[in-house]
C-alpha atoms as a PDB file:
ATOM      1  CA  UNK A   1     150.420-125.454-154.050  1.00  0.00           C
ATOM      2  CA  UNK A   2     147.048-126.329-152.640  1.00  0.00           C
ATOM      3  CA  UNK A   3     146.329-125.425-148.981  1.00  0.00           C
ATOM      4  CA  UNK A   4     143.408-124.901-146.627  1.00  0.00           C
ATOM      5  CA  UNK A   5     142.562-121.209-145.668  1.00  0.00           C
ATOM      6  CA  UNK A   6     139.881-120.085-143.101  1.00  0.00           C
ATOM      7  CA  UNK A   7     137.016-118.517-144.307  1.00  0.00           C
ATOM      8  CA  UNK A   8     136.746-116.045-141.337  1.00  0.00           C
ATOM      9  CA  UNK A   9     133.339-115.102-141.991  1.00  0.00           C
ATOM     10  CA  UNK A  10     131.663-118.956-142.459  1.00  0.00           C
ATOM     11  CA  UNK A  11     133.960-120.087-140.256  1.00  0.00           C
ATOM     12  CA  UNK A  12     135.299-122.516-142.248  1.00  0.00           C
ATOM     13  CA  UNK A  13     138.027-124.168-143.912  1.00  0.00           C
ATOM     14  CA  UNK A  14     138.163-123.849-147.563  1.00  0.00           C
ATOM     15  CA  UNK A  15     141.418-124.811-150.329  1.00  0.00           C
ATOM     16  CA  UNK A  16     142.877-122.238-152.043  1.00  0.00           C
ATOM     17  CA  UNK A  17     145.954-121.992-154.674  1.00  0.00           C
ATOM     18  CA  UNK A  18     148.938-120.536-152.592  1.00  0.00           C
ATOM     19  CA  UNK A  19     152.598-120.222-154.091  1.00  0.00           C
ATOM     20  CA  UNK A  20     155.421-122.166-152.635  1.00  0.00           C
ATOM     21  CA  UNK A  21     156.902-120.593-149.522  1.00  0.00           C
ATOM     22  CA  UNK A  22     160.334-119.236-149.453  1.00  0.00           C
ATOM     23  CA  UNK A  23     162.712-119.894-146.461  1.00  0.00           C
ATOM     24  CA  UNK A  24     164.190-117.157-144.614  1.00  0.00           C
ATOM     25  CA  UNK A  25     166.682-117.372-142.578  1.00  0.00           C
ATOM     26  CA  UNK A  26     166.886-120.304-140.132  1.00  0.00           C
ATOM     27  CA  UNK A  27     164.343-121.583-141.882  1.00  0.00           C
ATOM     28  CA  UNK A  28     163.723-124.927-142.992  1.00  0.00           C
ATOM     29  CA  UNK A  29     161.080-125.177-146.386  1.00  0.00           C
ATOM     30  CA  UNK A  30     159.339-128.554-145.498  1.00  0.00           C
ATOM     31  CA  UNK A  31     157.022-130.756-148.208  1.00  0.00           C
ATOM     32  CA  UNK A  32     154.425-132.040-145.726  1.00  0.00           C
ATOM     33  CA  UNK A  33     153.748-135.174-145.113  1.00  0.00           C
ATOM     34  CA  UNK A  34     151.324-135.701-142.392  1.00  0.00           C
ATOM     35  CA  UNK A  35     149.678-132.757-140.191  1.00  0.00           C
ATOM     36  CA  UNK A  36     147.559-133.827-137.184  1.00  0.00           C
ATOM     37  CA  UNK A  37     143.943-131.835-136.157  1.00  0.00           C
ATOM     38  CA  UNK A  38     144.150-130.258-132.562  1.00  0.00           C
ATOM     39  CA  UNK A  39     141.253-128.675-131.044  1.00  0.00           C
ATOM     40  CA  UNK A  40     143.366-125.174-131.080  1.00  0.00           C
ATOM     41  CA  UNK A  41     142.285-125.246-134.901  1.00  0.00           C
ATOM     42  CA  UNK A  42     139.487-125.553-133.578  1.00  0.00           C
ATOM     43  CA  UNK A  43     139.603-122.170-131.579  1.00  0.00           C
ATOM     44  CA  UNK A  44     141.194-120.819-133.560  1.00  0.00           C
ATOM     45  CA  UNK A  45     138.552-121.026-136.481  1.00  0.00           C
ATOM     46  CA  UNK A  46     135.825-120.119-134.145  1.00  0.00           C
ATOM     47  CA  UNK A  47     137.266-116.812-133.277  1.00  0.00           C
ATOM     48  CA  UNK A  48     137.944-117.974-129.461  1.00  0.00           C
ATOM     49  CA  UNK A  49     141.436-116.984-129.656  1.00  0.00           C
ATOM     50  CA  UNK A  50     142.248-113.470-130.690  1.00  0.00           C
ATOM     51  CA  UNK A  51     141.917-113.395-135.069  1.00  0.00           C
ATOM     52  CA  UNK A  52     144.954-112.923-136.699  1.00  0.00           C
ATOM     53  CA  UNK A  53     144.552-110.506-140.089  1.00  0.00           C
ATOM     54  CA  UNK A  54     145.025-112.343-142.701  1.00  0.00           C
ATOM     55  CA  UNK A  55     144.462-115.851-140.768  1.00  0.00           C
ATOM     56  CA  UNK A  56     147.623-118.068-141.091  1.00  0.00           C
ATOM     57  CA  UNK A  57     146.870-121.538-142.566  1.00  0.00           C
ATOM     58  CA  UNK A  58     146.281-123.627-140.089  1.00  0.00           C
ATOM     59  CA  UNK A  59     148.340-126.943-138.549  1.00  0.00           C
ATOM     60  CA  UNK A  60     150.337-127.073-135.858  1.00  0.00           C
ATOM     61  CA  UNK A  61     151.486-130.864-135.633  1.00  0.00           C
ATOM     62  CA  UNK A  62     153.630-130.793-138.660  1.00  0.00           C
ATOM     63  CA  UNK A  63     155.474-134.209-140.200  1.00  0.00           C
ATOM     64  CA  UNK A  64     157.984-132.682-143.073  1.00  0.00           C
ATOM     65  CA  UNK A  65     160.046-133.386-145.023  1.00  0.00           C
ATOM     66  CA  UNK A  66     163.296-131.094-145.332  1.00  0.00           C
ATOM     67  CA  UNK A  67     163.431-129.994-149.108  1.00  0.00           C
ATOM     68  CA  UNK A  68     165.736-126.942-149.169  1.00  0.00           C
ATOM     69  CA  UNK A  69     167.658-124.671-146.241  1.00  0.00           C
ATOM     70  CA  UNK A  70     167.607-121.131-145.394  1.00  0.00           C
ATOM     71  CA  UNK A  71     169.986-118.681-144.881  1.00  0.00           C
ATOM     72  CA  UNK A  72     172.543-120.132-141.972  1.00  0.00           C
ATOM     73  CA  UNK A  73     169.806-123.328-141.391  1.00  0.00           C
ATOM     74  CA  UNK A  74     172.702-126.564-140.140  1.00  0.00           C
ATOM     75  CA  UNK A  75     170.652-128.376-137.999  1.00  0.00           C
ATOM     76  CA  UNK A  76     168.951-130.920-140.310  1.00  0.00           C
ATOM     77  CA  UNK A  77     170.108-131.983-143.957  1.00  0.00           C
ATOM     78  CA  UNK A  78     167.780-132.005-147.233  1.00  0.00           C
ATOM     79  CA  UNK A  79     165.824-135.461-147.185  1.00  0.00           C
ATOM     80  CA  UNK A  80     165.406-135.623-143.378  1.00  0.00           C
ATOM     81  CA  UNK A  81     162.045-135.651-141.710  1.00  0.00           C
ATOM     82  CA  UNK A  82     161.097-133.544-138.978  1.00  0.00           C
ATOM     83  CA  UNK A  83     158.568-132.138-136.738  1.00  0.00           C
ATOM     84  CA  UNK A  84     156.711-129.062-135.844  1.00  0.00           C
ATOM     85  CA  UNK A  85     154.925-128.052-133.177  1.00  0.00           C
ATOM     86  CA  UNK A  86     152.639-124.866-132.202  1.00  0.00           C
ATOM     87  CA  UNK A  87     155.523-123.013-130.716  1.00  0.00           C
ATOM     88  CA  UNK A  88     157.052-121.711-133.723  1.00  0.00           C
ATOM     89  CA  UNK A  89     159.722-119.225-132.629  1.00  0.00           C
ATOM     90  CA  UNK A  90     160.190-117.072-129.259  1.00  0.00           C
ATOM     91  CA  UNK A  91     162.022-114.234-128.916  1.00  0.00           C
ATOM     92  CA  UNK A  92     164.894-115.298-126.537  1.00  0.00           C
ATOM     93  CA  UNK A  93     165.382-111.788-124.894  1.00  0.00           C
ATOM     94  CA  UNK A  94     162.430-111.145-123.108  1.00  0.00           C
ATOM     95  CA  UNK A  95     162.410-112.119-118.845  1.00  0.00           C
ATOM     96  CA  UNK A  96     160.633-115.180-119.532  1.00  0.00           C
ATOM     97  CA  UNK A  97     162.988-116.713-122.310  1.00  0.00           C
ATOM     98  CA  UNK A  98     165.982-115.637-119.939  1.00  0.00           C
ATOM     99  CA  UNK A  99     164.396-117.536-117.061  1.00  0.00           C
ATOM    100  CA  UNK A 100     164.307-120.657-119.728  1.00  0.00           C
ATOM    101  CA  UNK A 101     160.187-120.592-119.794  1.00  0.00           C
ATOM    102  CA  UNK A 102     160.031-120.100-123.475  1.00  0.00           C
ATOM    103  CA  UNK A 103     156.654-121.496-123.261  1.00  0.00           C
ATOM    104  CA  UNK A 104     155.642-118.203-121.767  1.00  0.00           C
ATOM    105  CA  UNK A 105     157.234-115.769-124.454  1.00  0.00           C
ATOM    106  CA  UNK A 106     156.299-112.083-124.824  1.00  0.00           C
ATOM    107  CA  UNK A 107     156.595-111.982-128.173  1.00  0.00           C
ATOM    108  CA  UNK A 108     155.889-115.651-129.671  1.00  0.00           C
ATOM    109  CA  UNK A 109     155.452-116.705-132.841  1.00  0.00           C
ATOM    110  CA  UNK A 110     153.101-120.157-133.146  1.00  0.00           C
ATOM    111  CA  UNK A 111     152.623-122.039-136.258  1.00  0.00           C
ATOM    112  CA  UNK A 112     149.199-122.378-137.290  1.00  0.00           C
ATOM    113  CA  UNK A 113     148.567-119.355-135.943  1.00  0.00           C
ATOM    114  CA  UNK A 114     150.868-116.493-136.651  1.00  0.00           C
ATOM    115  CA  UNK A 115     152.983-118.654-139.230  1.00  0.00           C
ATOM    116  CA  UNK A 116     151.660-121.188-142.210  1.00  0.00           C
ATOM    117  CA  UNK A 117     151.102-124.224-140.707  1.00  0.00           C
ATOM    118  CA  UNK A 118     150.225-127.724-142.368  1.00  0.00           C
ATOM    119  CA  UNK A 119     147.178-127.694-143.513  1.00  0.00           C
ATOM    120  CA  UNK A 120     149.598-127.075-146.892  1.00  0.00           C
ATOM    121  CA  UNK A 121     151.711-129.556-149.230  1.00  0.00           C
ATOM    122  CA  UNK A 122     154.594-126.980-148.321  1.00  0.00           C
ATOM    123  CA  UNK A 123     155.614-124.776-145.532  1.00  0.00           C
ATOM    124  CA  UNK A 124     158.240-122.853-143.513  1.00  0.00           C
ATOM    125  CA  UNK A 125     159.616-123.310-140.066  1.00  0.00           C
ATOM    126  CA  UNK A 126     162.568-122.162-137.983  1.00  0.00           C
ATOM    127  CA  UNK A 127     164.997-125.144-137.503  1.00  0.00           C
ATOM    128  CA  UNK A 128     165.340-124.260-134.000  1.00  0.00           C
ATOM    129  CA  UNK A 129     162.020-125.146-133.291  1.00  0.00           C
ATOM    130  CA  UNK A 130     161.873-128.889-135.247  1.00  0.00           C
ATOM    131  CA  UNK A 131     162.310-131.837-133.484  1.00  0.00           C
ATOM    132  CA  UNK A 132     164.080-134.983-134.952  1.00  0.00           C
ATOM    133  CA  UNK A 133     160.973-137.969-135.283  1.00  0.00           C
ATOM    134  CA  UNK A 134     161.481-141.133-133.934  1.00  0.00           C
ATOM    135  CA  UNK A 135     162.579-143.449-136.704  1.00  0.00           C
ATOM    136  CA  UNK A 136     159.530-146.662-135.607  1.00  0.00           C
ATOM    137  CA  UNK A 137     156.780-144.407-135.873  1.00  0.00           C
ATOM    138  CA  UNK A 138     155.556-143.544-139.450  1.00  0.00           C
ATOM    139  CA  UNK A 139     154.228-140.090-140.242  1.00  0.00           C
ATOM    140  CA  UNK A 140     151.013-140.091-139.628  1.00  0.00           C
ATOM    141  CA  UNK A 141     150.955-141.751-136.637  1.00  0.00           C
ATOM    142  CA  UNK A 142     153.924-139.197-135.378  1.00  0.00           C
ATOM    143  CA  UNK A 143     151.605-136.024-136.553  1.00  0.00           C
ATOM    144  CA  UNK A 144     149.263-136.355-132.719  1.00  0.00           C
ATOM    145  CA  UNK A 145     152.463-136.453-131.120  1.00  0.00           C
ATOM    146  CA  UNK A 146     153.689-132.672-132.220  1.00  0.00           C
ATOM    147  CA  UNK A 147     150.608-131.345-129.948  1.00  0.00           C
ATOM    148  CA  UNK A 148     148.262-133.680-128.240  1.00  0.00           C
ATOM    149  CA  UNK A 149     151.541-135.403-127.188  1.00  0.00           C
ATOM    150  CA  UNK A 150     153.813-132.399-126.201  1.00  0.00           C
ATOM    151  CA  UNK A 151     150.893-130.701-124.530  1.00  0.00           C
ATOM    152  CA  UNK A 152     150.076-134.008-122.562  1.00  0.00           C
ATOM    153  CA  UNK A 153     153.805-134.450-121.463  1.00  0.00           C
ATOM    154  CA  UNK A 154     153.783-131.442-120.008  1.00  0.00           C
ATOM    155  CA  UNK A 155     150.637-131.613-118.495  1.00  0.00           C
ATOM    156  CA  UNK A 156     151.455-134.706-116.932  1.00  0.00           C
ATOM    157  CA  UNK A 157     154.806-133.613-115.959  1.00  0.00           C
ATOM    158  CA  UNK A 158     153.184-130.263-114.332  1.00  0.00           C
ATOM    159  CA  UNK A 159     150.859-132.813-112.098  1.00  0.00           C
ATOM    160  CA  UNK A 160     154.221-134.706-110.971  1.00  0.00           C
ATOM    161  CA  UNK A 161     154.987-136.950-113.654  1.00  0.00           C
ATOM    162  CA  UNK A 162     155.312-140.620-112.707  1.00  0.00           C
ATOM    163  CA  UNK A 163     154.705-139.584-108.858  1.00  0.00           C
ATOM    164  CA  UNK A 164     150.827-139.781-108.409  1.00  0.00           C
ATOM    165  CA  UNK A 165     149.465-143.367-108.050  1.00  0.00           C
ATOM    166  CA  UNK A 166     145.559-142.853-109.013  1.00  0.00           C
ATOM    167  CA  UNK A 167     145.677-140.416-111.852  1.00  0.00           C
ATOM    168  CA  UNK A 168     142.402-138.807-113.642  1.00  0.00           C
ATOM    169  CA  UNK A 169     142.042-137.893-116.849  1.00  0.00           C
ATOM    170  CA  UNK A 170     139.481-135.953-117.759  1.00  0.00           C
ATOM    171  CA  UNK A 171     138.531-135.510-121.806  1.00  0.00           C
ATOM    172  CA  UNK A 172     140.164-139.088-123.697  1.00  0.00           C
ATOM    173  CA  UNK A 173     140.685-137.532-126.620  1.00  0.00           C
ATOM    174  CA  UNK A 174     143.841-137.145-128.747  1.00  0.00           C
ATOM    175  CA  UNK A 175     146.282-135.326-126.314  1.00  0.00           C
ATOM    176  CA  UNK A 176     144.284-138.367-123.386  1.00  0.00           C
ATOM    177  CA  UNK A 177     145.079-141.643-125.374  1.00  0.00           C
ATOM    178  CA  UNK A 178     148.920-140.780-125.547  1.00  0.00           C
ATOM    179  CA  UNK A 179     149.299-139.889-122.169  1.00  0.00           C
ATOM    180  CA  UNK A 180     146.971-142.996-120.903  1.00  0.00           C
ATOM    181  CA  UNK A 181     149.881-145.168-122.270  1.00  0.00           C
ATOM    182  CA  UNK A 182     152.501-143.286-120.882  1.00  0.00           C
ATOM    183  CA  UNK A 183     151.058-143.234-117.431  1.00  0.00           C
ATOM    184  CA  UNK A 184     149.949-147.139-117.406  1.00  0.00           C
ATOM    185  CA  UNK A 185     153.660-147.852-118.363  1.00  0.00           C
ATOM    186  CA  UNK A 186     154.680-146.322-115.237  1.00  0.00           C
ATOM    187  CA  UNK A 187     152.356-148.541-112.737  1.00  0.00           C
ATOM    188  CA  UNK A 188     150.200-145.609-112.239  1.00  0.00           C
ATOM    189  CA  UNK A 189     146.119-146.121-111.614  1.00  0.00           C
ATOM    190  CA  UNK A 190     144.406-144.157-114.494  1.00  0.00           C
ATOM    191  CA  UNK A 191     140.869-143.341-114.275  1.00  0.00           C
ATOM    192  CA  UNK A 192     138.988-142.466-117.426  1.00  0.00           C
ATOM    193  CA  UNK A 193     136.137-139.545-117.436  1.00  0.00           C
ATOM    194  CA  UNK A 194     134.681-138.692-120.660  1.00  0.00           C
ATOM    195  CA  UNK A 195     131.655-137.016-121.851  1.00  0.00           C
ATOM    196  CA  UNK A 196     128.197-138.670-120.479  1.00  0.00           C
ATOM    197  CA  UNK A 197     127.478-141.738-123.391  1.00  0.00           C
ATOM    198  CA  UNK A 198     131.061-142.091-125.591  1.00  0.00           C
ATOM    199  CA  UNK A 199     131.147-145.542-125.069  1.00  0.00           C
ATOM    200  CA  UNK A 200     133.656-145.598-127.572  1.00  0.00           C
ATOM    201  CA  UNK A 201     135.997-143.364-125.675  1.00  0.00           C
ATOM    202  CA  UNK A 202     135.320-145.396-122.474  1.00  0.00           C
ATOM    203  CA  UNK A 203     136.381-148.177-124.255  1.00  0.00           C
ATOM    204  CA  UNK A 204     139.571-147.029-126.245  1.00  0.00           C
ATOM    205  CA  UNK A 205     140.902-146.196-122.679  1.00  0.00           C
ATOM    206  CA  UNK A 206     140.208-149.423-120.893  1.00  0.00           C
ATOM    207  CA  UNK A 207     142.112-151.400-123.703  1.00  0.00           C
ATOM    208  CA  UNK A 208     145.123-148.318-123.047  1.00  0.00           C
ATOM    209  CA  UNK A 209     144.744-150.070-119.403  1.00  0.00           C
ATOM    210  CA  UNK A 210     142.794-147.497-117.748  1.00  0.00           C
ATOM    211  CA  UNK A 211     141.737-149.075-114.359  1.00  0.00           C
ATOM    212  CA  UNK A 212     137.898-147.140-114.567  1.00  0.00           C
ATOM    213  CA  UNK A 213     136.681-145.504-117.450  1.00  0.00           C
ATOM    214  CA  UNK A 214     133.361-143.752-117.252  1.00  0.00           C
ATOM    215  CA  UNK A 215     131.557-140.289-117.540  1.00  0.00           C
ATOM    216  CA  UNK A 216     132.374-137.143-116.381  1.00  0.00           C
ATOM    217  CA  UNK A 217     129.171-136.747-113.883  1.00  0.00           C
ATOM    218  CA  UNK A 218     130.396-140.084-112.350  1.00  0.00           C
ATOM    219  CA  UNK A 219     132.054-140.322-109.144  1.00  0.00           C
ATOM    220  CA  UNK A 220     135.209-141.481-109.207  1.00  0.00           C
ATOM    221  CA  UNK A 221     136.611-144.914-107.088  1.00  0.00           C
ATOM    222  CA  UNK A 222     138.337-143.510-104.390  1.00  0.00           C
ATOM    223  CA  UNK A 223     139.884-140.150-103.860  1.00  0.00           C
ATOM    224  CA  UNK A 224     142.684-139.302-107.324  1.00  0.00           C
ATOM    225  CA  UNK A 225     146.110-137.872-106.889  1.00  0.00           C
ATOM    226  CA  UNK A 226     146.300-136.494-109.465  1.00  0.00           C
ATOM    227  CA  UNK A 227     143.693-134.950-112.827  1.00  0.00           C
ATOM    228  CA  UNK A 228     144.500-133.875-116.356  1.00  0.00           C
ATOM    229  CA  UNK A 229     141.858-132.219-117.688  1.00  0.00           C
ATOM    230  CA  UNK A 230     141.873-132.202-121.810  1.00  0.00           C
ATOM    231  CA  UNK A 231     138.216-131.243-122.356  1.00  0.00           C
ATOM    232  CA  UNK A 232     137.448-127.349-123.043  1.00  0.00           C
ATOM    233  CA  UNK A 233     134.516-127.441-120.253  1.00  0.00           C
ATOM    234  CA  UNK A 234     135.037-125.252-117.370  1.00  0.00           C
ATOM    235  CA  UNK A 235     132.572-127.468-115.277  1.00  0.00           C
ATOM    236  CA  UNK A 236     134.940-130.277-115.096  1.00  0.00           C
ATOM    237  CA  UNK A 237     137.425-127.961-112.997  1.00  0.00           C
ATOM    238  CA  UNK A 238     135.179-128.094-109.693  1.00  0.00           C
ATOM    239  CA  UNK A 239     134.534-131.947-110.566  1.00  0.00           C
ATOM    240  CA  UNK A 240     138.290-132.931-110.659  1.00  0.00           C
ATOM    241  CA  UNK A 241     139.055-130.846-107.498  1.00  0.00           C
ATOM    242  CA  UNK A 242     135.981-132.631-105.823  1.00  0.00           C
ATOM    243  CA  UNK A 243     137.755-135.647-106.818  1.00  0.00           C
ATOM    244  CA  UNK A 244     141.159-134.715-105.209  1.00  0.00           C
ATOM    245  CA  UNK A 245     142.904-135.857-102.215  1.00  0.00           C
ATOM    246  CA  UNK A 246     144.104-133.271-100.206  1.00  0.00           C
ATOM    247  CA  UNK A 247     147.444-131.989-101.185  1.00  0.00           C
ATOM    248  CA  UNK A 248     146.132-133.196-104.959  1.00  0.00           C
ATOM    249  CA  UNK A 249     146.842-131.334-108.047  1.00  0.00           C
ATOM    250  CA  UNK A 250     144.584-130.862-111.116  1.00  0.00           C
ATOM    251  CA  UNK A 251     145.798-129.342-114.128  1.00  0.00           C
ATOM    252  CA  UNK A 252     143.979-127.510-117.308  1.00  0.00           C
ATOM    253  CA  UNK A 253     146.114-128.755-120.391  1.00  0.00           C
ATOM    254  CA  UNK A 254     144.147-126.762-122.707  1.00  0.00           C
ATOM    255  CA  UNK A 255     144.403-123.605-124.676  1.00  0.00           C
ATOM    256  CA  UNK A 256     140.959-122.560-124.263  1.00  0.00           C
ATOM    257  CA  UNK A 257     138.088-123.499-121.872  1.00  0.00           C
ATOM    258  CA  UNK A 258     134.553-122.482-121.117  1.00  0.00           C
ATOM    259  CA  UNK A 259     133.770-120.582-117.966  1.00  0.00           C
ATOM    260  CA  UNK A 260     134.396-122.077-114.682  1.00  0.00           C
ATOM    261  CA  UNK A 261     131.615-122.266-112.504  1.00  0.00           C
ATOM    262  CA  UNK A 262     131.976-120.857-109.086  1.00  0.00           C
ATOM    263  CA  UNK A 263     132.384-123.465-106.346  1.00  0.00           C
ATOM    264  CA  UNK A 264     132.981-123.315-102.480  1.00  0.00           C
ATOM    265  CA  UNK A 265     136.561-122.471-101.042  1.00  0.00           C
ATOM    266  CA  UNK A 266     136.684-126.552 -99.124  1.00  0.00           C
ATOM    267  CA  UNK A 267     136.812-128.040-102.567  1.00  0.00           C
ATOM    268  CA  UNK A 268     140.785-126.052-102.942  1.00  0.00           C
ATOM    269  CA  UNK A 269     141.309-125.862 -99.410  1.00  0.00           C
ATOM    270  CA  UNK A 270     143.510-128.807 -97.859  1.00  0.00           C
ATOM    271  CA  UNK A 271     146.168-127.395-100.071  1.00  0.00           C
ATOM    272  CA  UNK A 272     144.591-128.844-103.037  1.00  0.00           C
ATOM    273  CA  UNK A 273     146.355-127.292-106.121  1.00  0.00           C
ATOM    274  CA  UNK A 274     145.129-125.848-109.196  1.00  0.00           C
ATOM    275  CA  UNK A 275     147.346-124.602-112.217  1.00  0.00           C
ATOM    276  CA  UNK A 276     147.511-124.237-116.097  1.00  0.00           C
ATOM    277  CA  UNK A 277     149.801-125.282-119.464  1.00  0.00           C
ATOM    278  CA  UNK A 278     151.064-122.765-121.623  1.00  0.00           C
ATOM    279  CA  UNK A 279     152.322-124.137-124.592  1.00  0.00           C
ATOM    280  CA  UNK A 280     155.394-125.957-124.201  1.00  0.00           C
ATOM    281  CA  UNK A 281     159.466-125.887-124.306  1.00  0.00           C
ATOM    282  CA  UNK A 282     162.195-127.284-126.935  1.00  0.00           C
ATOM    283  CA  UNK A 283     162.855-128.950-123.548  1.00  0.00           C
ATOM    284  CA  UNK A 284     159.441-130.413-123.373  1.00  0.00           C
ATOM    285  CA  UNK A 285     159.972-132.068-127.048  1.00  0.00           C
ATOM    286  CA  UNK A 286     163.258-133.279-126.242  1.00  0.00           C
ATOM    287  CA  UNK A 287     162.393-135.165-123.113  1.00  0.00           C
ATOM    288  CA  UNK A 288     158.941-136.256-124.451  1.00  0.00           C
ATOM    289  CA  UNK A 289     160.910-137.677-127.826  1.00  0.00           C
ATOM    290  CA  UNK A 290     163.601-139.290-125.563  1.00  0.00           C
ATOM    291  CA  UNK A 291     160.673-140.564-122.943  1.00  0.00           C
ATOM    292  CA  UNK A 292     159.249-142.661-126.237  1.00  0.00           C
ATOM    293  CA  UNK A 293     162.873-144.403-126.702  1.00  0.00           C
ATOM    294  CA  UNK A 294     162.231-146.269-123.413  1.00  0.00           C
ATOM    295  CA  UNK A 295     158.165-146.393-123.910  1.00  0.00           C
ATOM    296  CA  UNK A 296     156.561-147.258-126.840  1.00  0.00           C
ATOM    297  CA  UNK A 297     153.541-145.336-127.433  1.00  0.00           C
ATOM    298  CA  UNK A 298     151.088-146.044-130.327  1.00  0.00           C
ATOM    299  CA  UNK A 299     148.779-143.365-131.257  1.00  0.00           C
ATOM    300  CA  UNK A 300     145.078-144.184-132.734  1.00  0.00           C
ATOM    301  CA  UNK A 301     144.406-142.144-136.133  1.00  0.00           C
ATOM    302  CA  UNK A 302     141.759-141.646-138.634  1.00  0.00           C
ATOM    303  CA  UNK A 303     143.743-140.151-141.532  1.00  0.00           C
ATOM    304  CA  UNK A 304     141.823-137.552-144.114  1.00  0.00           C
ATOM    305  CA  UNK A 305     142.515-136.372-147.411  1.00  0.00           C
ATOM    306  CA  UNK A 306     144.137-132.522-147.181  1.00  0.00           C
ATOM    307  CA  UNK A 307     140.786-131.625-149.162  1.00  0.00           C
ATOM    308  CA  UNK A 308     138.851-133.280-146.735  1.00  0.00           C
ATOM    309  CA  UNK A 309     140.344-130.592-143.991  1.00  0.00           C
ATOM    310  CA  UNK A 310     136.632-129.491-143.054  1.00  0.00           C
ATOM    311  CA  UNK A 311     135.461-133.217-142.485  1.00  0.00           C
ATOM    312  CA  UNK A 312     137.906-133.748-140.286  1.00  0.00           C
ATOM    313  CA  UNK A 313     137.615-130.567-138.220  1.00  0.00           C
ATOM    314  CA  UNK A 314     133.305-131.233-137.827  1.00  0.00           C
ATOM    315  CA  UNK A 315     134.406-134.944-136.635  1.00  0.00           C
ATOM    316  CA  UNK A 316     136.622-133.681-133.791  1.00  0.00           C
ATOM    317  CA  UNK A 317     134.065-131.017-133.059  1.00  0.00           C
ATOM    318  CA  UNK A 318     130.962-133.351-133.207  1.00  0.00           C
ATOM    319  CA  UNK A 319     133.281-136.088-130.602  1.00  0.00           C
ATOM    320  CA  UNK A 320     133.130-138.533-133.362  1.00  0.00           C
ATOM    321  CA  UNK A 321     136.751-139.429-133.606  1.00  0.00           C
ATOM    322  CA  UNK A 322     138.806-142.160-131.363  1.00  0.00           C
ATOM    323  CA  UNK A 323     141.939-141.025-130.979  1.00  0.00           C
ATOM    324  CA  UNK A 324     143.437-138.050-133.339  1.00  0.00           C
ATOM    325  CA  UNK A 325     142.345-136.939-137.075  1.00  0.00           C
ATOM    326  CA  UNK A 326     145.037-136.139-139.449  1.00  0.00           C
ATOM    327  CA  UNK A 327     145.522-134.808-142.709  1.00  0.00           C
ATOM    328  CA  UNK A 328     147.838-136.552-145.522  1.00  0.00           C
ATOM    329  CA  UNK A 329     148.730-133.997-148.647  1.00  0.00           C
END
């Protein structure tokens, strides 16, 4: 089968000829059809997460088709389609698994990362860790949602879900756009902040209903509740708790980020509060998948051919995508 490796040393992605994985046990052998670009591919070929030796083929937001079962695999049925996300199997023993935070795993397995992802017309994943797709959405529209959708649940749930009334979103990329919708369906005020001249960013998120959308160095209208930050750019940290209330919350949804600068104690004082997301839960899939029963969510995609892998990974990196890039075998 054709895939896309990494070429560690050009950093790179490049096809190669791989054979056909085999299921093991639990395992579900899936003929791709749709795999969404994140911007942890994006780390993850520029060495700013820890290399794996060999690199796994990359792809972490996985539409599949079910074409054969592993050993003791029940859950889904030859024919079905299914998702997969970056957490590809955790260990279930360690203190975090037994305190139900998964997401925080000693001993993890992610696909994309440690296990063949996507960027593939075939691969592997545990059936434990697929989600069943919503039937309305087709699949690549559904690929953002295994990632930049997941990841922006749960950062949105971590900064109180429907609760805050002016919300900020900093970055309106991928993981942004889904979350803009969600957070407009539920009456709150969404302000927009992306990087200083994407006017096409700016105005993808006023026609999602974002009350202001405008760059990053601009102040925002009134103090925010609430701020997602998406972007990999430490700076914005200081700028989103500058724009908080006190008693606000800001939360980095992102893998990886860029230093943060140092800023003065009164910008977290007033029990301002600052936290991270790590991944995410089964738990996080299931409520995000049952969230989009009750509101419809349409993501914006610029679909690529699999060849095309390193096109689409330059256009995320160079900001010139609205919405998500994904790859179609």
């Amino acid at each position: 089968m054709m895939a896309m490796a990494i070429d560690v040393g050009a950093r790179r992605l490049v096809p190669v000829q791989r054979p056909r994985p085999v299921p093991g046990p639990r395992d579900l052998l899936l003929r791709v059809r749709a795999c969404g670009v994140c911007r942890t591919d994006l780390h993850i070929l520029d060495g700013e997460l820890p290399r794996r030796d060999p690199p796994a083929i990359p792809g972490h937001e996985v539409v599949g088709e079910v074409v054969a079962l592993g050993e003791g695999a029940r859950r889904f049925s030859p024919g079905q389609r299914v998702g997969v996300g970056w957490l590809g199997r955790s260990c279930g023993v360690c203190p975090y698994c037994a305190m139900a935070r998964e997401n925080l795993c000693d001993a993890p397995l992610f696909t994309g990362y440690d296990r063949d992802g996507g960027y593939a017309g075939y691969c592997v994943a545990d059936e434990r860790f697929c989600f069943a797709l919503p039937e309305a959405v087709d699949d690549v529209h559904a690929a953002p949602l295994l990632c930049a959708g997941l990841i922006g649940f749960r950062t949105w749930r971590l900064a109180g879900g429907r609760r805050p009334k002016r919300l900020g979103i900093w970055g309106f990329g991928a993981a942004a756009h889904i979350v803009c919708q969600i957070a407009v369906a539920h009456g709150q005020e969404v302000h927009a902040f992306t990087r200083p001249g994407d006017a096409a960013a700016q105005a993808l998120a006023r026609r999602l209903g974002a009350r202001f959308a405008g760059a990053s160095n601009e102040a925002p209208q009134g103090e925010l509740d609430a701020s997602l930050i998406f972007a990999p750019d430490g700076a914005l940290v200081p700028a989103a708790l500058a724009a908080a209330r006190k008693g606000g919350v800001v939360v980095c949804g992102g893998i990886h980020m860029s230093t943060i600068p140092a800023f003065d104690y009164r910008l977290l004082w007033g029990e301002r509060e600052l936290r991270s997301v790590a991944n995410l839960t089964r738990d996080d899939g299931e409520a995000f998948f049952g969230l989009l029963r009750e509101v419809p969510v349409r993501t914006h995609v610029r679909a690529f051919a699999l060849a095309d892998a390193q096109s689409a990974v330059q256009a995320l990196r160079d900001g010139a995508l609205e919405g998500a890039a994904v790859l179609v075998p």
